[in-house]
Protein backbone atom coordinates (compact mmCIF):
# COMPACT_ATOMS: atom_id res chain seq x y z
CA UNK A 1 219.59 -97.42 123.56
CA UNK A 2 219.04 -98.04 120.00
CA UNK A 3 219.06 -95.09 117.51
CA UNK A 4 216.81 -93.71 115.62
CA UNK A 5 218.06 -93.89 111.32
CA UNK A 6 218.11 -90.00 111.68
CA UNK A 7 220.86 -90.24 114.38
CA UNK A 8 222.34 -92.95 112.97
CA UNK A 9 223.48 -90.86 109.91
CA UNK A 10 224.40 -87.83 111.79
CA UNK A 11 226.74 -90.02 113.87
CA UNK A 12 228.07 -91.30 111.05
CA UNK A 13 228.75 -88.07 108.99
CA UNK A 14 230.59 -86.66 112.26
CA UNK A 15 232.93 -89.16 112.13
CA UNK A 16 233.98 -88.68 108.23
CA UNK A 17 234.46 -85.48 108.39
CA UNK A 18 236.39 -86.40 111.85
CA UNK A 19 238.81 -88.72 110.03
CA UNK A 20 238.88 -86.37 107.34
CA UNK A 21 240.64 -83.40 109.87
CA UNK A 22 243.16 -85.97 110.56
CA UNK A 23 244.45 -87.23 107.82
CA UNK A 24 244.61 -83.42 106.04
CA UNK A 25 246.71 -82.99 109.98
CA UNK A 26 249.05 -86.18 109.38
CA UNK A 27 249.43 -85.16 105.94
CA UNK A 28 250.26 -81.58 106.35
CA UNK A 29 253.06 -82.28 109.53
CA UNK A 30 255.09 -84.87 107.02
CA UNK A 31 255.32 -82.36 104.18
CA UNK A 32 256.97 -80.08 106.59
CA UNK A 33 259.66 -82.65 108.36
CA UNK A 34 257.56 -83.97 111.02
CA UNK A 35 256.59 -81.40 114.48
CA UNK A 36 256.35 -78.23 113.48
CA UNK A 37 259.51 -75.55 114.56
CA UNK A 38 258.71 -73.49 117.23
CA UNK A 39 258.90 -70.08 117.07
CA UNK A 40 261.93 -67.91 117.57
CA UNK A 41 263.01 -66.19 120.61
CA UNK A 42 262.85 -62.42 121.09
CA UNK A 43 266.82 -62.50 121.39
CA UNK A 44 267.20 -64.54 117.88
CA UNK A 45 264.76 -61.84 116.30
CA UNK A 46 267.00 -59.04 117.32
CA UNK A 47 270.33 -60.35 117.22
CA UNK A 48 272.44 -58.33 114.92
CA UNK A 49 275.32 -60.17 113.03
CA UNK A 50 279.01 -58.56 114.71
CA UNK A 51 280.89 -56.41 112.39
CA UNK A 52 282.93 -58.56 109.67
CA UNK A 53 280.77 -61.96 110.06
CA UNK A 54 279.45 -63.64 107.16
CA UNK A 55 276.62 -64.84 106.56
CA UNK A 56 276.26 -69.29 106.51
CA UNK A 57 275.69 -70.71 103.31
CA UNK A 58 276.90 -67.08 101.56
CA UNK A 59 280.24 -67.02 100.16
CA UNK A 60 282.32 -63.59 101.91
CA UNK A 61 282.90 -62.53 97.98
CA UNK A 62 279.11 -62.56 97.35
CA UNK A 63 278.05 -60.41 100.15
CA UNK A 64 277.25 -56.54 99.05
CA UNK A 65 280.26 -54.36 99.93
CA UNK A 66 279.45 -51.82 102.31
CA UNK A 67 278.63 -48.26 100.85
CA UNK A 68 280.56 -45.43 101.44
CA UNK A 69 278.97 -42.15 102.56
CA UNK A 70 277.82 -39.78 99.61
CA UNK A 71 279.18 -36.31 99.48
CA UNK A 72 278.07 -35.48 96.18
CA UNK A 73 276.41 -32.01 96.54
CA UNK A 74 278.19 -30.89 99.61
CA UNK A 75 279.55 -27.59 99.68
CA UNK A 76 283.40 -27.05 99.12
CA UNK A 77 284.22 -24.09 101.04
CA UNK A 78 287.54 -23.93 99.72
CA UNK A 79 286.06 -22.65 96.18
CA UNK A 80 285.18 -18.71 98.17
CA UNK A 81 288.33 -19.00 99.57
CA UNK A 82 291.67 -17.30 97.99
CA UNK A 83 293.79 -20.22 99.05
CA UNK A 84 293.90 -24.15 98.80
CA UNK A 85 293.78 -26.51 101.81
CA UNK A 86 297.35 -26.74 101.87
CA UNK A 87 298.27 -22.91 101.12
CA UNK A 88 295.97 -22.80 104.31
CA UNK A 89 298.12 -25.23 106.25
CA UNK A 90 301.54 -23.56 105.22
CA UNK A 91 300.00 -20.37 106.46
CA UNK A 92 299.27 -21.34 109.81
CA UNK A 93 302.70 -23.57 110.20
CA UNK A 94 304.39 -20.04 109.24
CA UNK A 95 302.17 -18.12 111.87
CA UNK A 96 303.02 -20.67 114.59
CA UNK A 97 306.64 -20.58 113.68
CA UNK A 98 306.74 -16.78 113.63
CA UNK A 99 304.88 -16.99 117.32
CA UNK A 100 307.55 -19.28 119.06
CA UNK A 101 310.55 -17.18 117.43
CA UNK A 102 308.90 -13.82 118.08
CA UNK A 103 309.30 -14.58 122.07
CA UNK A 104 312.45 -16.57 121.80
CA UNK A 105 315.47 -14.67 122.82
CA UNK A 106 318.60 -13.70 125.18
CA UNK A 107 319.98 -11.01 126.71
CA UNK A 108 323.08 -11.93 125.24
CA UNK A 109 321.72 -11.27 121.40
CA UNK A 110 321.74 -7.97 119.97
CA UNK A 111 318.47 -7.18 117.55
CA UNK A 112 320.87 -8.15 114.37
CA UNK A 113 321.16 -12.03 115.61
CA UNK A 114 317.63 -11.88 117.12
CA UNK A 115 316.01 -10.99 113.61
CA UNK A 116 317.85 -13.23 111.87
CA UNK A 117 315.99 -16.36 113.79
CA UNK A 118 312.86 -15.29 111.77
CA UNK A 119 314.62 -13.52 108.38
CA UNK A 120 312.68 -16.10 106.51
CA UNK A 121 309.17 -15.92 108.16
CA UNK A 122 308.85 -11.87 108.05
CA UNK A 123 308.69 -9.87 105.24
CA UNK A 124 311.77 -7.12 105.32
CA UNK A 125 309.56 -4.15 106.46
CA UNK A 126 308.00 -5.95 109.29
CA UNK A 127 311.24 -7.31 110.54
CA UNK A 128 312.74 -3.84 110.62
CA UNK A 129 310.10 -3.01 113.09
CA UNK A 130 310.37 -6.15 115.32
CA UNK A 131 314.38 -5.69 115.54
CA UNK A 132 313.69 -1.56 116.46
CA UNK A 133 311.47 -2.31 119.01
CA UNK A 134 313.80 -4.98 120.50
CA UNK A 135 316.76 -2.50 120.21
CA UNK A 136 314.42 0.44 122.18
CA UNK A 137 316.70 1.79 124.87
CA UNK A 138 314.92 1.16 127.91
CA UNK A 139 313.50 -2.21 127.27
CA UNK A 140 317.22 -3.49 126.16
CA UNK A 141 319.09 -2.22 128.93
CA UNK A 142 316.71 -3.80 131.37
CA UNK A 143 317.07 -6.84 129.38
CA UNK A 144 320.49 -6.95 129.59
CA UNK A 145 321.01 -6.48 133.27
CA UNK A 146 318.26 -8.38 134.68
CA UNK A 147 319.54 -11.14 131.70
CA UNK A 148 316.38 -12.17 130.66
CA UNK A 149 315.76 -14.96 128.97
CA UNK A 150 312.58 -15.94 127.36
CA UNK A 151 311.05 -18.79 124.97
CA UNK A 152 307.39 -19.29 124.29
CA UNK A 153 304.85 -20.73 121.51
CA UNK A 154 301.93 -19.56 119.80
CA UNK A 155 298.47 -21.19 119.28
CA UNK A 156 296.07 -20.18 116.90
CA UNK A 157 292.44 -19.25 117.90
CA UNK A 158 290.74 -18.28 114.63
CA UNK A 159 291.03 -16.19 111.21
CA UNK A 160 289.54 -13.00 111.91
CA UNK A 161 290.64 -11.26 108.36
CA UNK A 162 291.02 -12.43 104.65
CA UNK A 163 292.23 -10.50 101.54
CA UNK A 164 292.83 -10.67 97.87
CA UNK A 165 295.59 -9.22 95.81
CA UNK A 166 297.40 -10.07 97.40
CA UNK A 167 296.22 -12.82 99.11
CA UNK A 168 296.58 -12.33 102.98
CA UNK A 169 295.24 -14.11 106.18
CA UNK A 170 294.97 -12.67 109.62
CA UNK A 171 295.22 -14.66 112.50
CA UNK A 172 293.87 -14.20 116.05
CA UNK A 173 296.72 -15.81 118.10
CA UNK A 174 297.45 -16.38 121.93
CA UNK A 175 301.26 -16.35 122.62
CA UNK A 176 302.81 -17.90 125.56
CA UNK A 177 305.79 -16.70 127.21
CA UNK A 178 308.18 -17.25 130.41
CA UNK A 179 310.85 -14.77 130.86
CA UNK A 180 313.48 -16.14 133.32
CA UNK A 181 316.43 -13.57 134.97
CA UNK A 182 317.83 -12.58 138.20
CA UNK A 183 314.22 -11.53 138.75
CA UNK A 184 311.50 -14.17 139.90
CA UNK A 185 310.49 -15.58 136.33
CA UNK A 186 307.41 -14.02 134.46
CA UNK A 187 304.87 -15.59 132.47
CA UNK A 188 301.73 -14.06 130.12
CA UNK A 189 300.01 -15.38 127.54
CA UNK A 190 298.55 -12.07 125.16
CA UNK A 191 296.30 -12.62 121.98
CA UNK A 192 297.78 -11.06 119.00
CA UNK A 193 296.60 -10.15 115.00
CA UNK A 194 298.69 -11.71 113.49
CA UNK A 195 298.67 -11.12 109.52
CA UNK A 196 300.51 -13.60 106.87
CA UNK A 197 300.83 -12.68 103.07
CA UNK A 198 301.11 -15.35 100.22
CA UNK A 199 304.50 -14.21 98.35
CA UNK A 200 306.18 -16.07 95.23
CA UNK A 201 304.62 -19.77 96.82
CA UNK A 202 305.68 -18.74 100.26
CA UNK A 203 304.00 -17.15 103.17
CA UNK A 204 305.41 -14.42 105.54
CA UNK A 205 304.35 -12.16 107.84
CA UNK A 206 303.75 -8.57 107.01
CA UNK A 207 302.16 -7.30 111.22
CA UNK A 208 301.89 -8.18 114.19
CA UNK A 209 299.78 -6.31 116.77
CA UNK A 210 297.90 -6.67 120.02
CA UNK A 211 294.41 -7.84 119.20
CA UNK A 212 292.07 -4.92 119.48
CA UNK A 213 294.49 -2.65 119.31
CA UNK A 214 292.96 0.56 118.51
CA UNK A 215 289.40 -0.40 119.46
CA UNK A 216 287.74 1.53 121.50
């Protein structure tokens, strides 16, 4: 069927603008390397480079170094305290000491050679009182004929006390011990207050007592 002029030019304006769609196509797909890239997976999105990989085409000495944790503005606690960190850790390295020596003995020692084991982690006062009540009568004839022998540690549970002139730290501390003898051996593990004092650079220990002792 022949057409009309009218359709004639419509069919011909379709077809411009037609060509025109493809060539801006064919033009657009060679500026960009030919088919278009598709899309990346969900697993490439996410992936996260491992720890110490560099990035391609990035030389390692140009990547950003990573960046250490701020603490600016954090609290030192050690400024409220009458000690430094390490005045705190020859403190407790005395207490423990004191602890193991404290149940560390023999029947065979008299309270002279038992003191001296700990002459230079108690204070003379206090060790006057450990060596009396290690001499007491009753408790060192029953050492001597059951011949106990004993050895322990100490562990430290917490600082229940602080103090100032002079400077002084009580600990709460649990103290193992395991007497053997001609008796079936005995064990028991008792918390003590156990309190240190900072003298001339050194600690020592100036009491020792059963925690809550005295507390109703």
């Amino acid at each position: 069927m022949e057409l009309t002029p009218g359709r004639q030019r419509l069919v011909f304006v379709v077809i411009v603008l037609a060509l025109a769609a493809l060539g801006i196509y064919l033009i657009g797909t060679r500026e960009h390397g030919g088919t278009p890239a598709a899309a990346p997976s969900t697993s490439a999105r996410t992936a996260v480079p491992s720890a110490g990989a560099t990035t391609p085409g990035i030389p390692p000495s140009s990547l950003p170094a990573p960046t250490p944790v701020s603490t600016a503005g954090g609290a030192e606690i050690y400024q409220w305290l009458p000690f430094t960190p390490a005045e705190l850790t020859a403190a407790t390295q005395t207490t423990v000491a004191f602890a193991k020596d404290y149940v560390t003995w023999s029947y065979t020692e008299n309270e002279a050679a038992y003191g001296a084991t700990m002459r230079s982690l108690v204070n003379a006062q206090e060790l006057t009182v450990i060596e009396e009540g290690y001499a007491t009568p009753g408790v060192a004839s029953q050492r001597t004929a059951d011949k106990q022998v004993s050895a322990g540690s100490g562990t430290i549970d917490s600082i229940t006390a602080l103090g100032r002139n002079p400077t002084s730290i009580t600990f709460l501390v649990t103290i193992n011990q395991q007497v053997s003898s001609t008796q079936p051996t005995a064990t028991s593990a008792d918390q003590y207050a156990v309190t240190v004092v900072s003298s001339g650079g050194t600690w020592q220990v100036n009491d020792i007592e059963l925690s809550g002792l005295g507390n109703s």
